[in-house]
Protein backbone atom coordinates (compact mmCIF):
# COMPACT_ATOMS: atom_id res chain seq x y z
CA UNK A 1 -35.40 -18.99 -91.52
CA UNK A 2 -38.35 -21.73 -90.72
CA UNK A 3 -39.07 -24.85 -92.04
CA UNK A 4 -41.45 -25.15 -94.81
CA UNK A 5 -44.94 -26.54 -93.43
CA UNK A 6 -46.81 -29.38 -95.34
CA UNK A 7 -50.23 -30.80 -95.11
CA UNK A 8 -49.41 -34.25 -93.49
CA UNK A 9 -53.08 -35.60 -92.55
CA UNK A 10 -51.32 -37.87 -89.90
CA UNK A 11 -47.96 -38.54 -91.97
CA UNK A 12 -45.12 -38.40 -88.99
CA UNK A 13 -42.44 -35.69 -90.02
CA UNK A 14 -38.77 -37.02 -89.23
CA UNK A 15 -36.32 -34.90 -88.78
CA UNK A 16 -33.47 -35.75 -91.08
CA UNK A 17 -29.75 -35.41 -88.88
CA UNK A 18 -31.82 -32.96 -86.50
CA UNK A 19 -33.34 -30.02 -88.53
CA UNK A 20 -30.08 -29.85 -91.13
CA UNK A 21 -32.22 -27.60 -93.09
CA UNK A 22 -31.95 -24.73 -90.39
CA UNK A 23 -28.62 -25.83 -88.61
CA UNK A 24 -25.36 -27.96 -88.75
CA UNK A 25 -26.73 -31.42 -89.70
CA UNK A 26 -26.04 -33.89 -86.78
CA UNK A 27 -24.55 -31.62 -83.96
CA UNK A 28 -27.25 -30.60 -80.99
CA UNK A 29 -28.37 -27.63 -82.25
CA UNK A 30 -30.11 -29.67 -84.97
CA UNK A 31 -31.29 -31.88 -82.27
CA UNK A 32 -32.54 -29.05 -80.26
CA UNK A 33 -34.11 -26.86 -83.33
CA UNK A 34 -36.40 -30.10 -84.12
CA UNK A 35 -37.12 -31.13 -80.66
CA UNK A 36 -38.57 -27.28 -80.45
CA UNK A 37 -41.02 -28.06 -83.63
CA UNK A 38 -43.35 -30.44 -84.27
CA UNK A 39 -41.58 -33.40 -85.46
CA UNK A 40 -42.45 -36.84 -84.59
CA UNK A 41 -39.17 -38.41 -84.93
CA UNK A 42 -35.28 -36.80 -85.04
CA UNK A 43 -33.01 -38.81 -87.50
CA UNK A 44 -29.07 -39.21 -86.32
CA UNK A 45 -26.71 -40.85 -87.90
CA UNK A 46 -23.68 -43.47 -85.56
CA UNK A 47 -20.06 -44.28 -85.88
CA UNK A 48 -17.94 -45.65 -83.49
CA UNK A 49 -14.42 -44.16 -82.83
CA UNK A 50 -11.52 -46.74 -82.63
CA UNK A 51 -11.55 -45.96 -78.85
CA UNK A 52 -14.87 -47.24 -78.93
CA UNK A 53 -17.26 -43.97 -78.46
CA UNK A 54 -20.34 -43.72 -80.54
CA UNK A 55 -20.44 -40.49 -82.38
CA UNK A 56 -23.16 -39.12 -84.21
CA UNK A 57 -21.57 -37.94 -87.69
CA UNK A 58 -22.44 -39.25 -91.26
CA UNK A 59 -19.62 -39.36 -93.66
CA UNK A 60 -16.46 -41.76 -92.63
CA UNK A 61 -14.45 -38.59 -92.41
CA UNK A 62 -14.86 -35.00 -90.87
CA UNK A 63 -13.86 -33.31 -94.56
CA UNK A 64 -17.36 -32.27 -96.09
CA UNK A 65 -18.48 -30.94 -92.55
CA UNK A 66 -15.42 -28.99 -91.77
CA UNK A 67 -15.42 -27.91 -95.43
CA UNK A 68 -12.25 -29.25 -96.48
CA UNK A 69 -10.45 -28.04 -93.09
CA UNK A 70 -9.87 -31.56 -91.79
CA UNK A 71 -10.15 -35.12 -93.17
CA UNK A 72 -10.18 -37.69 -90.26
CA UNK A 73 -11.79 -40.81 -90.67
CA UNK A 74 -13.68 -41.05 -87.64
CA UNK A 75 -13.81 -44.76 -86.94
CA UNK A 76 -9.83 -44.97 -87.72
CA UNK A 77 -9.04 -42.64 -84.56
CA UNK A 78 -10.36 -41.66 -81.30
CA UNK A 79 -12.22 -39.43 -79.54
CA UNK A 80 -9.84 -37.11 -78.57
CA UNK A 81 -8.63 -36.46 -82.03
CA UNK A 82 -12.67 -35.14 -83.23
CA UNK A 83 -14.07 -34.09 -80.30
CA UNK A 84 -12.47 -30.51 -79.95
CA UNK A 85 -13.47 -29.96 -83.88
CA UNK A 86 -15.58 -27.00 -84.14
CA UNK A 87 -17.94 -27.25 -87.39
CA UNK A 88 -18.86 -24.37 -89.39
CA UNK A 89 -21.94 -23.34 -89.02
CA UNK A 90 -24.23 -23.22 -92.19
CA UNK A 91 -22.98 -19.80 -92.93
CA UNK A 92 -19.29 -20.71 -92.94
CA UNK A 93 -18.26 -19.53 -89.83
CA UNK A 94 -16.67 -21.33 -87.10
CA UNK A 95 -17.49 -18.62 -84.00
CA UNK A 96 -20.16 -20.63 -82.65
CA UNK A 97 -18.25 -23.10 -80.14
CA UNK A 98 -21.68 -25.88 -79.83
CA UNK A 99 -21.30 -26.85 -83.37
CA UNK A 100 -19.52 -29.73 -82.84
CA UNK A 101 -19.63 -33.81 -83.55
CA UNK A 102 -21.13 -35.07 -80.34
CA UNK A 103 -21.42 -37.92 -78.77
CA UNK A 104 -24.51 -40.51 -79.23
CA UNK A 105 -25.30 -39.92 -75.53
CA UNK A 106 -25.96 -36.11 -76.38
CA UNK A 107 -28.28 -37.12 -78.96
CA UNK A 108 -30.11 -39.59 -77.22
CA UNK A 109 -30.60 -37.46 -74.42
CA UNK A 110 -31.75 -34.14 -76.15
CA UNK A 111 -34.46 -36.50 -77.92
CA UNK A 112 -35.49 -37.63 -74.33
CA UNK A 113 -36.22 -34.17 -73.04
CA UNK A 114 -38.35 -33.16 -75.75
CA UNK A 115 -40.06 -36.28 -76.28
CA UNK A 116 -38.69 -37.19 -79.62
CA UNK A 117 -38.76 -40.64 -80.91
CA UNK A 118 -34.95 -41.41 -81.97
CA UNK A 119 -34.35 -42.95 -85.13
CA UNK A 120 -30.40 -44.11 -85.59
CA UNK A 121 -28.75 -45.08 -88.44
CA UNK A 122 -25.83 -47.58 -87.82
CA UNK A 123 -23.97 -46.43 -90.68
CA UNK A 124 -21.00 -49.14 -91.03
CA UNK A 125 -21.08 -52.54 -90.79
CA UNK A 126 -20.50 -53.32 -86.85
CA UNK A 127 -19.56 -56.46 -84.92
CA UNK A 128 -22.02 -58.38 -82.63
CA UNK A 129 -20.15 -57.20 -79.14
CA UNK A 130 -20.41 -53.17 -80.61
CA UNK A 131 -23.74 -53.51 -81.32
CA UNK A 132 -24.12 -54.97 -77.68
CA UNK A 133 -22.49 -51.89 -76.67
CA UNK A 134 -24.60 -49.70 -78.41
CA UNK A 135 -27.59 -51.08 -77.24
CA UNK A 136 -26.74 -51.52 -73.60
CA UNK A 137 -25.34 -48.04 -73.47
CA UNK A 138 -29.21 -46.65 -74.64
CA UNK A 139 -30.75 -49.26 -72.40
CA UNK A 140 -28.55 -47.49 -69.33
CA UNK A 141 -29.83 -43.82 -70.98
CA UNK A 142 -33.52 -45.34 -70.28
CA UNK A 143 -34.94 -45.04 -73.99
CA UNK A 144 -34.80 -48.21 -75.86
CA UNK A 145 -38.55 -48.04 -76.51
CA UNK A 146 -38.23 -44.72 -78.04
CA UNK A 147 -35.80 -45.61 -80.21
CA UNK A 148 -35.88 -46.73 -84.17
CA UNK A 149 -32.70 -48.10 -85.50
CA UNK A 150 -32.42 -48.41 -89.38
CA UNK A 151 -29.47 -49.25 -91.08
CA UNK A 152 -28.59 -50.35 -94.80
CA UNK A 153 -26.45 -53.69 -93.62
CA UNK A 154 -28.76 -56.77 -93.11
CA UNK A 155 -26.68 -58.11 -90.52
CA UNK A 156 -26.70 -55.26 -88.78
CA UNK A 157 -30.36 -55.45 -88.76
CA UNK A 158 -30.87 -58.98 -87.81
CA UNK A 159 -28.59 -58.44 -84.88
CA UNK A 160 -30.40 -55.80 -83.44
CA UNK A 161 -33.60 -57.88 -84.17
CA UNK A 162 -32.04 -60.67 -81.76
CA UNK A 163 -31.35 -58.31 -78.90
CA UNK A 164 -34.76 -56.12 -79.15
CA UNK A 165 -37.22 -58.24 -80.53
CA UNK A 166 -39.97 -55.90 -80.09
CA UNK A 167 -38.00 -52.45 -81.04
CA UNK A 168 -39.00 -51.14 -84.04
CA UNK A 169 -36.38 -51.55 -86.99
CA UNK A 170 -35.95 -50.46 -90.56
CA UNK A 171 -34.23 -51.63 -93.27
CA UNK A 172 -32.35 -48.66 -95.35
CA UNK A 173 -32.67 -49.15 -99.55
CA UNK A 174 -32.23 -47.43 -102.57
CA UNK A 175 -33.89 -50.07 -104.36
CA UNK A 176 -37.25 -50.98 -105.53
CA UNK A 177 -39.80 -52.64 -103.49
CA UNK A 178 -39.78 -56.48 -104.66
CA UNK A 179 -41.27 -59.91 -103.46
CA UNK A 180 -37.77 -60.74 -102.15
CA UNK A 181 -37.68 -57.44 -99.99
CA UNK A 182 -41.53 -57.92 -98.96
CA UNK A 183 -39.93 -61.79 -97.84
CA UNK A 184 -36.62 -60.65 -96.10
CA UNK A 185 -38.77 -57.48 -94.13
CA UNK A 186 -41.38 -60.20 -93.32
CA UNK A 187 -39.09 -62.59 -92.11
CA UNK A 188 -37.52 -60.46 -89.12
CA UNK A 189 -40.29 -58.16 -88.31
CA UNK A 190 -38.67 -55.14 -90.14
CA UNK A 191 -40.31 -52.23 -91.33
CA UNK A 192 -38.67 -50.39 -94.60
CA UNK A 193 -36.63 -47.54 -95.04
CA UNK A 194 -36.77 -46.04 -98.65
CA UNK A 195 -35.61 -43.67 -101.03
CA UNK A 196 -38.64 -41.61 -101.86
CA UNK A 197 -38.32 -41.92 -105.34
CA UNK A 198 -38.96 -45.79 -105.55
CA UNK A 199 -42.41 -45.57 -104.17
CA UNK A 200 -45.35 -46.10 -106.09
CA UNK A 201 -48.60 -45.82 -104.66
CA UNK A 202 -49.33 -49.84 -105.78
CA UNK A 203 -45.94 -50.28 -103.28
CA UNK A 204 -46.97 -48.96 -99.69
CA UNK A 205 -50.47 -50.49 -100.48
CA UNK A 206 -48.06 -54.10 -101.17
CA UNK A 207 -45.97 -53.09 -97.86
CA UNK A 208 -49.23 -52.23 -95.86
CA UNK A 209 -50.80 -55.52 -96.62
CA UNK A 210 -48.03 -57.23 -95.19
CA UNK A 211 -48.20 -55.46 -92.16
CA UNK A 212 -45.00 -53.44 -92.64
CA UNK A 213 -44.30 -49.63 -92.18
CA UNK A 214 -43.12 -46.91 -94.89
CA UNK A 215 -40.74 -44.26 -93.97
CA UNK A 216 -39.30 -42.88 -97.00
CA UNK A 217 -36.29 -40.52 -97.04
CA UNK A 218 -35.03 -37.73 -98.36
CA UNK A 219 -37.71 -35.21 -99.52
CA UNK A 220 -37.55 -31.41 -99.39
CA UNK A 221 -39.91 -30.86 -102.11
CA UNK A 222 -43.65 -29.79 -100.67
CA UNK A 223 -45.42 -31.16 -103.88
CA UNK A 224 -43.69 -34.62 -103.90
CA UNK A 225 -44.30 -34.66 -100.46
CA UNK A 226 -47.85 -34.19 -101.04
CA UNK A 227 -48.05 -37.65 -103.25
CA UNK A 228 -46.28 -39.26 -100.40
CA UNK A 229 -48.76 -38.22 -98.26
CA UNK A 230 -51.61 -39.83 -100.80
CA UNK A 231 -49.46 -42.99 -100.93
CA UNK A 232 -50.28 -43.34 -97.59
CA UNK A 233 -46.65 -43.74 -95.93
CA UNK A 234 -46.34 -43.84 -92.66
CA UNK A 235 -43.70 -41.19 -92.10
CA UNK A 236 -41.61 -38.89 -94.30
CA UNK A 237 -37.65 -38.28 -93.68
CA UNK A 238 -36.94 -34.42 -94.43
CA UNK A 239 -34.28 -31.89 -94.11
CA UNK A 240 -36.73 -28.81 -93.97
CA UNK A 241 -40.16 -29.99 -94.38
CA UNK A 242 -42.58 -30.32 -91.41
């Protein structure tokens, strides 16, 4: 099993939850699989624990990954209680004892060594001091620079903006690219964060003229890819694509 190889013509190739298209989204072995590969970028997603560890999963709760074998809510109890889980692997097994939720540090760190430009998704809605937290703890891990937080809550956003005024930061959307979006991404020096399926070529040329950056998420399809690529984003999100 490989990933399936595109003609980007300068496109960065993000790794969407570490290569999930090849291994356990979000555990290291993703991480590891994409930082072996060509990829610009390695997408993660963050919770924190009620103990107050960041944890890179992406549902609230452990039930799709451990196919129906647990439900915990990660951000409702602590470390302790998910960090033993083993996951199963893509196959269904559980006999592998690394396929596990780790912690942010892991991720951070496995990016580091193979020169991999994070990008981290604060999934939930959290408080000024966590995000203080959060940031502080990559600061001490000696990678802010190389890291791109995105996130679909605004606030979330403008915090970060206000602690890392030059980091690069995208806003997460489903939705359409309007004047109000163009405004709002203008306004705090974001960049955007799309479903692929909203672009239009007219769109990126809009988002380019205002000086703001495409990365557009989740495509496994080589041909759509391919009019990404003449839409002239910036980077493409992908589970298997490289």
């Amino acid at each position: 099993m490989d990933t399936i190889k595109i003609q980007s013509n300068g496109v960065k190739m993000i790794a969407h939850r570490g290569l999930s298209g090849i291994e356990r989204e979000n555990t290291c072995a993703a991480f590891v699989a994409a930082g072996n590969r060509s990829y610009y970028g390695v997408e993660t997603d963050v919770h924190v624990t009620k103990d107050g560890k960041f944890v890179v999963i992406h549902d609230d709760t452990t039930r799709r990954i451990t196919l129906g074998q647990t439900d915990l809510n990660v951000e409702e109890n602590g470390y302790s209680d998910v960090k033993h889980l083993i996951l199963p692997d893509l196959d269904g097994t559980t006999v592998r004892s690394d396929i596990r939720i780790p912690l942010l540090e892991e991720y951070i760190k496995i990016c580091k060594k193979y020169e991999k430009i994070c990008v981290l998704e604060i999934k939930n809605h959290l408080e000024q001091p966590a995000i203080e937290t959060l940031v502080a703890q990559i600061k001490e891990l000696e990678y802010t620079e190389s890291v791109v937080f995105i996130a679909f809550d605004l606030e979330n956003c403008v915090n970060l903006r206000t602690l890392l005024p030059n980091n690069a930061i995208q806003l997460l959307t489903t939705q359409e690219v309007t004047n109000e979006l163009i405004k709002t991404l203008c306004q705090y020096k974001f960049d955007l964060d799309i479903y692929y399926k909203q672009l239009t070529a007219e769109a990126v040329t809009r988002l380019h003229e205002n000086g703001i950056l495409v990365n557009c998420w989740t495509c496994d399809d080589p041909a759509e890819a391919e009019v990404l690529v003449s839409y002239g984003v910036d980077f493409i999100t992908s589970n298997i694509l490289e």
